[in-house]
Protein backbone atom coordinates (compact mmCIF):
# COMPACT_ATOMS: atom_id res chain seq x y z
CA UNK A 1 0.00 0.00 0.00
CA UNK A 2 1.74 2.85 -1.39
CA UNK A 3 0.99 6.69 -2.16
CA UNK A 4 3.49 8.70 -4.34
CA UNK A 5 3.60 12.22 -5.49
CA UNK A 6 6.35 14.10 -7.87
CA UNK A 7 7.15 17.01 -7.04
CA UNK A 8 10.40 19.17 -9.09
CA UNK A 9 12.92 21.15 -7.19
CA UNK A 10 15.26 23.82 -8.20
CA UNK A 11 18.61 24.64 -6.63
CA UNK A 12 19.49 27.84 -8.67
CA UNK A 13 16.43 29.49 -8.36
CA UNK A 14 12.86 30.11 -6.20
CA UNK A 15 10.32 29.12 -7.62
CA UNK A 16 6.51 28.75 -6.10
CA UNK A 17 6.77 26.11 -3.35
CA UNK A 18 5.42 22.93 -4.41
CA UNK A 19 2.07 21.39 -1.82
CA UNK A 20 2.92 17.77 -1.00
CA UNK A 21 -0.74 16.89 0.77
CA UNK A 22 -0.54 14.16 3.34
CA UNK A 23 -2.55 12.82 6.23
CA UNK A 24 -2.17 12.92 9.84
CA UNK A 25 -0.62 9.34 11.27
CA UNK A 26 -0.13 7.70 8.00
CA UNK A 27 3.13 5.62 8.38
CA UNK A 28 5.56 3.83 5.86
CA UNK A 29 2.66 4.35 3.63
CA UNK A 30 3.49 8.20 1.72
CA UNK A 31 6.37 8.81 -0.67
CA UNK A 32 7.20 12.20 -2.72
CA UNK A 33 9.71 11.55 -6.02
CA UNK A 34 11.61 14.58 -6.09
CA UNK A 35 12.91 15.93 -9.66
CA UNK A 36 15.83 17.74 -9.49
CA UNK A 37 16.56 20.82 -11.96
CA UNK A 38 19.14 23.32 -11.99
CA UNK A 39 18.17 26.62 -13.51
CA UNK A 40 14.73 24.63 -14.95
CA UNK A 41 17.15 22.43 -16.42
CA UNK A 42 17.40 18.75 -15.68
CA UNK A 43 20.28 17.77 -12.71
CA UNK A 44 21.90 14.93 -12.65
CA UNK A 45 22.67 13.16 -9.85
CA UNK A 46 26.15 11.63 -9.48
CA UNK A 47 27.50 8.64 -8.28
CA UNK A 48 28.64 9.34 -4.44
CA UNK A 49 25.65 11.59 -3.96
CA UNK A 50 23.46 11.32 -0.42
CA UNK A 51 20.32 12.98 -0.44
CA UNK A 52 18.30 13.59 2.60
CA UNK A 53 15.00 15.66 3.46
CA UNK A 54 15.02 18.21 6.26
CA UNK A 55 11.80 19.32 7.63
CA UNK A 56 10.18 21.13 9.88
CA UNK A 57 6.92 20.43 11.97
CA UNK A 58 4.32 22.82 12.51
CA UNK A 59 5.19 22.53 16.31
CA UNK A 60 8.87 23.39 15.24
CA UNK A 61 9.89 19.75 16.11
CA UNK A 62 12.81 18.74 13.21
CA UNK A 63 13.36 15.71 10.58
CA UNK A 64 16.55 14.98 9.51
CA UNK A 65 16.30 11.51 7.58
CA UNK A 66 17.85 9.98 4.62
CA UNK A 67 16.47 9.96 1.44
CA UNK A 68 17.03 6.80 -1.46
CA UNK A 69 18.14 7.90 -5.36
CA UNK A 70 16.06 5.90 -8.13
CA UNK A 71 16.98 6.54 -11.51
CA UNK A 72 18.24 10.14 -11.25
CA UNK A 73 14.50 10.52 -8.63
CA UNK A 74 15.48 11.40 -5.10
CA UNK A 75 12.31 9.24 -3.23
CA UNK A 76 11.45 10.85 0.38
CA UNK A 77 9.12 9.02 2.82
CA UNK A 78 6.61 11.00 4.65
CA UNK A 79 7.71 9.20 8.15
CA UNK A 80 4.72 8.69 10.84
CA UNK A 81 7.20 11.76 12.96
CA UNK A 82 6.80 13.91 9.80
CA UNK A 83 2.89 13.28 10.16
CA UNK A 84 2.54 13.38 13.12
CA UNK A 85 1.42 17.23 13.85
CA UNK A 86 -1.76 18.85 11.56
CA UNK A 87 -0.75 21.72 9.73
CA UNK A 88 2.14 22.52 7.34
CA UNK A 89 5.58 21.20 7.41
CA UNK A 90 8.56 23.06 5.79
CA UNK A 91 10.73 20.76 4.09
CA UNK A 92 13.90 21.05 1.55
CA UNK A 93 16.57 18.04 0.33
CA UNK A 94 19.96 18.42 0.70
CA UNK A 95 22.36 16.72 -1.47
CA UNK A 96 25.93 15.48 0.28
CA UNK A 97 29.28 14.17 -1.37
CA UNK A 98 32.26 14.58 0.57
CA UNK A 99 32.55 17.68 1.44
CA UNK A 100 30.02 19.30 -0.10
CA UNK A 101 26.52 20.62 0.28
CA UNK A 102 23.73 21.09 -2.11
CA UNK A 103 20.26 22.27 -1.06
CA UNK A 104 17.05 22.90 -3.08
CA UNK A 105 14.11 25.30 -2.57
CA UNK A 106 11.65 24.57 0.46
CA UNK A 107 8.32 22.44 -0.78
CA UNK A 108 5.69 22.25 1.67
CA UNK A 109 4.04 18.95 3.24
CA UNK A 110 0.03 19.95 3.97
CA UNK A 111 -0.45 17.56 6.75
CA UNK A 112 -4.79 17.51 7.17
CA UNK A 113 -6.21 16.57 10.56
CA UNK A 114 -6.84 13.02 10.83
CA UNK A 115 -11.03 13.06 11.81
CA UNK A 116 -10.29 9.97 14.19
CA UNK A 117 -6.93 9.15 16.03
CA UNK A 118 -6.87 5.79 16.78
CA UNK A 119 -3.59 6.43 18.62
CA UNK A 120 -2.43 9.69 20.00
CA UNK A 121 1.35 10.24 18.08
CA UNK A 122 3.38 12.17 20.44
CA UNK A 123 5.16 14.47 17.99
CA UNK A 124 9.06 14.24 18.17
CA UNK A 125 12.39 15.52 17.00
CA UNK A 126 13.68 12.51 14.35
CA UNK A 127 16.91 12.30 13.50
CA UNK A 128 16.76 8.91 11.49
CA UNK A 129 20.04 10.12 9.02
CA UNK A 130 21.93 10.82 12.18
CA UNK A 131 21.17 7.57 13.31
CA UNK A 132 21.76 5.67 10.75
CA UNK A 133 25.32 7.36 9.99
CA UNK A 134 26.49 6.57 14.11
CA UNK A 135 25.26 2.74 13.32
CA UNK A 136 27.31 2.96 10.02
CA UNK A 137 30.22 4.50 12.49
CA UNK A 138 29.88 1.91 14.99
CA UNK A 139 30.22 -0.98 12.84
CA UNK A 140 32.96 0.51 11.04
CA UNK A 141 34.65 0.58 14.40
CA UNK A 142 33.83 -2.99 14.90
CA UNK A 143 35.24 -4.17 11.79
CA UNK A 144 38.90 -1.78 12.66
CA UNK A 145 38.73 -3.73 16.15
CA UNK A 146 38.43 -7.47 14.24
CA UNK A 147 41.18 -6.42 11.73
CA UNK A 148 43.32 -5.04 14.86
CA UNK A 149 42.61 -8.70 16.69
CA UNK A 150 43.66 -10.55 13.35
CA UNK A 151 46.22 -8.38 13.20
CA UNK A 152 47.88 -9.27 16.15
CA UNK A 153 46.87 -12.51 15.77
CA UNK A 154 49.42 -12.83 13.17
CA UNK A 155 51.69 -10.80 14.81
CA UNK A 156 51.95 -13.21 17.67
CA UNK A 157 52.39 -16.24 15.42
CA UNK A 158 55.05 -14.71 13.30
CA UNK A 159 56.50 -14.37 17.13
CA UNK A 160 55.82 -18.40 17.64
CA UNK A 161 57.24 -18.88 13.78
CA UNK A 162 60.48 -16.80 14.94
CA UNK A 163 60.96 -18.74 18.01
CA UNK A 164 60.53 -22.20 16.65
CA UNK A 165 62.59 -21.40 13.52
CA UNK A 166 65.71 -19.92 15.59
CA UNK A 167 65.32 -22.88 18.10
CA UNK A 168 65.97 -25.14 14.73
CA UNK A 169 68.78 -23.20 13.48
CA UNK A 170 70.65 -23.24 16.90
CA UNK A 171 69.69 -27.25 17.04
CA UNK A 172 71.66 -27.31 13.45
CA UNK A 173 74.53 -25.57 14.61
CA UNK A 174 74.74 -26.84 17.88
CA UNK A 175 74.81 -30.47 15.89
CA UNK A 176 77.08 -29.05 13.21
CA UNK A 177 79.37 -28.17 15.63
CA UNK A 178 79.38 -31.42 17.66
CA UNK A 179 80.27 -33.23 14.08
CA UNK A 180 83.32 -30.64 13.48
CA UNK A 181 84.42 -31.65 17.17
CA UNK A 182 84.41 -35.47 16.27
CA UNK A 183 85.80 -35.08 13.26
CA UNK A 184 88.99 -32.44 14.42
CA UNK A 185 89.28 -35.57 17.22
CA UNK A 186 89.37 -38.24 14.21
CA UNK A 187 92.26 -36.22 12.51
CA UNK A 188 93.84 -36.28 15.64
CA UNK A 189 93.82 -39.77 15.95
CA UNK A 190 95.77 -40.38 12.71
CA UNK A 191 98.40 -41.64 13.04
CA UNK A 192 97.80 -43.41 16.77
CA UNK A 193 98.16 -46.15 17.75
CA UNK A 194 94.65 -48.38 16.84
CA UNK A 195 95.30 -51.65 18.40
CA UNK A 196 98.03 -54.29 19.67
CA UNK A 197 99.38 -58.08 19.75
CA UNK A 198 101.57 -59.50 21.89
CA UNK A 199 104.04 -62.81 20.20
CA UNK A 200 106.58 -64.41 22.42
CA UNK A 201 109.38 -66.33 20.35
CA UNK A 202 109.23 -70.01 22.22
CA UNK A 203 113.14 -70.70 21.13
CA UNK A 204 114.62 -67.33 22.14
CA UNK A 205 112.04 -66.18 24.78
CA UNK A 206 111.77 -62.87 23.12
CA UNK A 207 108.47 -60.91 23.27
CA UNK A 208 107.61 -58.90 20.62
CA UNK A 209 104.77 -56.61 20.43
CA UNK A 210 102.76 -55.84 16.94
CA UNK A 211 100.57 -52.74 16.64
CA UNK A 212 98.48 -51.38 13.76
CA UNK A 213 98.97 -47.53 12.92
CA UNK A 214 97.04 -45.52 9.93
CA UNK A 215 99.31 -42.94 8.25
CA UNK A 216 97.35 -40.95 5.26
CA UNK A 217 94.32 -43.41 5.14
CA UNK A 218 96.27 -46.40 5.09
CA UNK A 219 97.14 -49.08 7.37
CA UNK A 220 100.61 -50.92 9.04
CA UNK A 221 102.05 -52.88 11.43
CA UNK A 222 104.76 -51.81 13.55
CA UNK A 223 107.11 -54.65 15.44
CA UNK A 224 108.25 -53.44 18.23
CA UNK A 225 110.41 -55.46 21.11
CA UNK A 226 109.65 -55.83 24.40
């Protein structure tokens, strides 16, 4: 269920104020599609552009709420706050990008008595843009706070990866340098005496003694006499 009126706005010039007419306590119900123009001339609406409707109650309560962009149409609903009051409410849509600020002529809302109220409205200041852009903040702030944990996260296992990955490297040298040690020993040993036999001559009673020596990789025996 769905009520729409076009209205055309013009942010060079003044023009007679366009009457939007609307009832009192209608909600999510009303829509105006705005036309922009520039001069009477068509305006196009960029990519990047925000558009939102201020307003103003006839009790001087304020609406600040965004507005969507259809096909070069800004489309403003007529929120149960903006309805909420009989009488005429001042309104105007502002067009952001970055930095800047664009604002068309005033149009006026005509907001008839309703003849019954099944519900009394209390009329309010509604700020639904404002809103909206600290919810947008707030998760943007959750998201930084995730990519901060993550980002420690990894920082702490590069820490773990460091660690393990030095303790390896020492393990290599420390075994590197227990294989140098055996093998400076080995060279060492050249030339030592390996082993030893004892022969006794049975007709002369002599004793000799026969050890085994390596000299350049190669093995001989030595006779020596007791």
């Amino acid at each position: 269920m769905k009520s729409s009126t076009s209205i055309s706005l013009d942010v060079s010039r003044s023009t007679a104020p366009p009457i939007v007419f609307a009832k009192q306590g209608d909600s999510s119900s009303r829509y105006v599609n705005i036309t922009i123009t520039d001069s009477g001339k068509p305006y196009t609406l960029d990519s990047g552009i925000t558009a939102r409707i201020r307003a103003v109650k006839a009790d001087k309560k304020a609406v600040f709420n965004n507005a969507t962009i259809e096909n070069n149409v800004i489309v403003a609903e007529l929120t149960e706050q903006i309805l909420a009051v009989e009488g005429y409410v001042i309104a105007e849509i502002s067009l952001y990008k970055e930095s800047s600020l664009l604002t068309t002529q005033y149009f006026y809302i005509a907001v008839q008595r309703s003849a019954v109220s099944d519900d009394e409205i209390t009329s309010t200041n509604e700020y639904k843009a404002l809103a909206e852009a600290l919810n947008e903040a707030s998760k943007a702030v959750d998201i930084a706070s995730a990519a901060a944990s993550k980002a420690n996260s990894a920082a702490d296992n590069a820490d773990t990866a460091r660690e393990s990955l030095t303790g390896a490297v020492n393990t290599v040298i420390a075994t590197a340098n227990a294989a140098t040690e055996r093998a400076n020993k080995a060279a060492e040993s050249v030339g030592d005496v390996i082993d030893g036999i004892a022969l006794k001559n049975n007709n002369t009673g002599a004793t000799f003694v026969v050890k085994l020596r390596i000299t350049d990789g190669k093995p001989y025996a030595v006779c020596e006499t007791l």
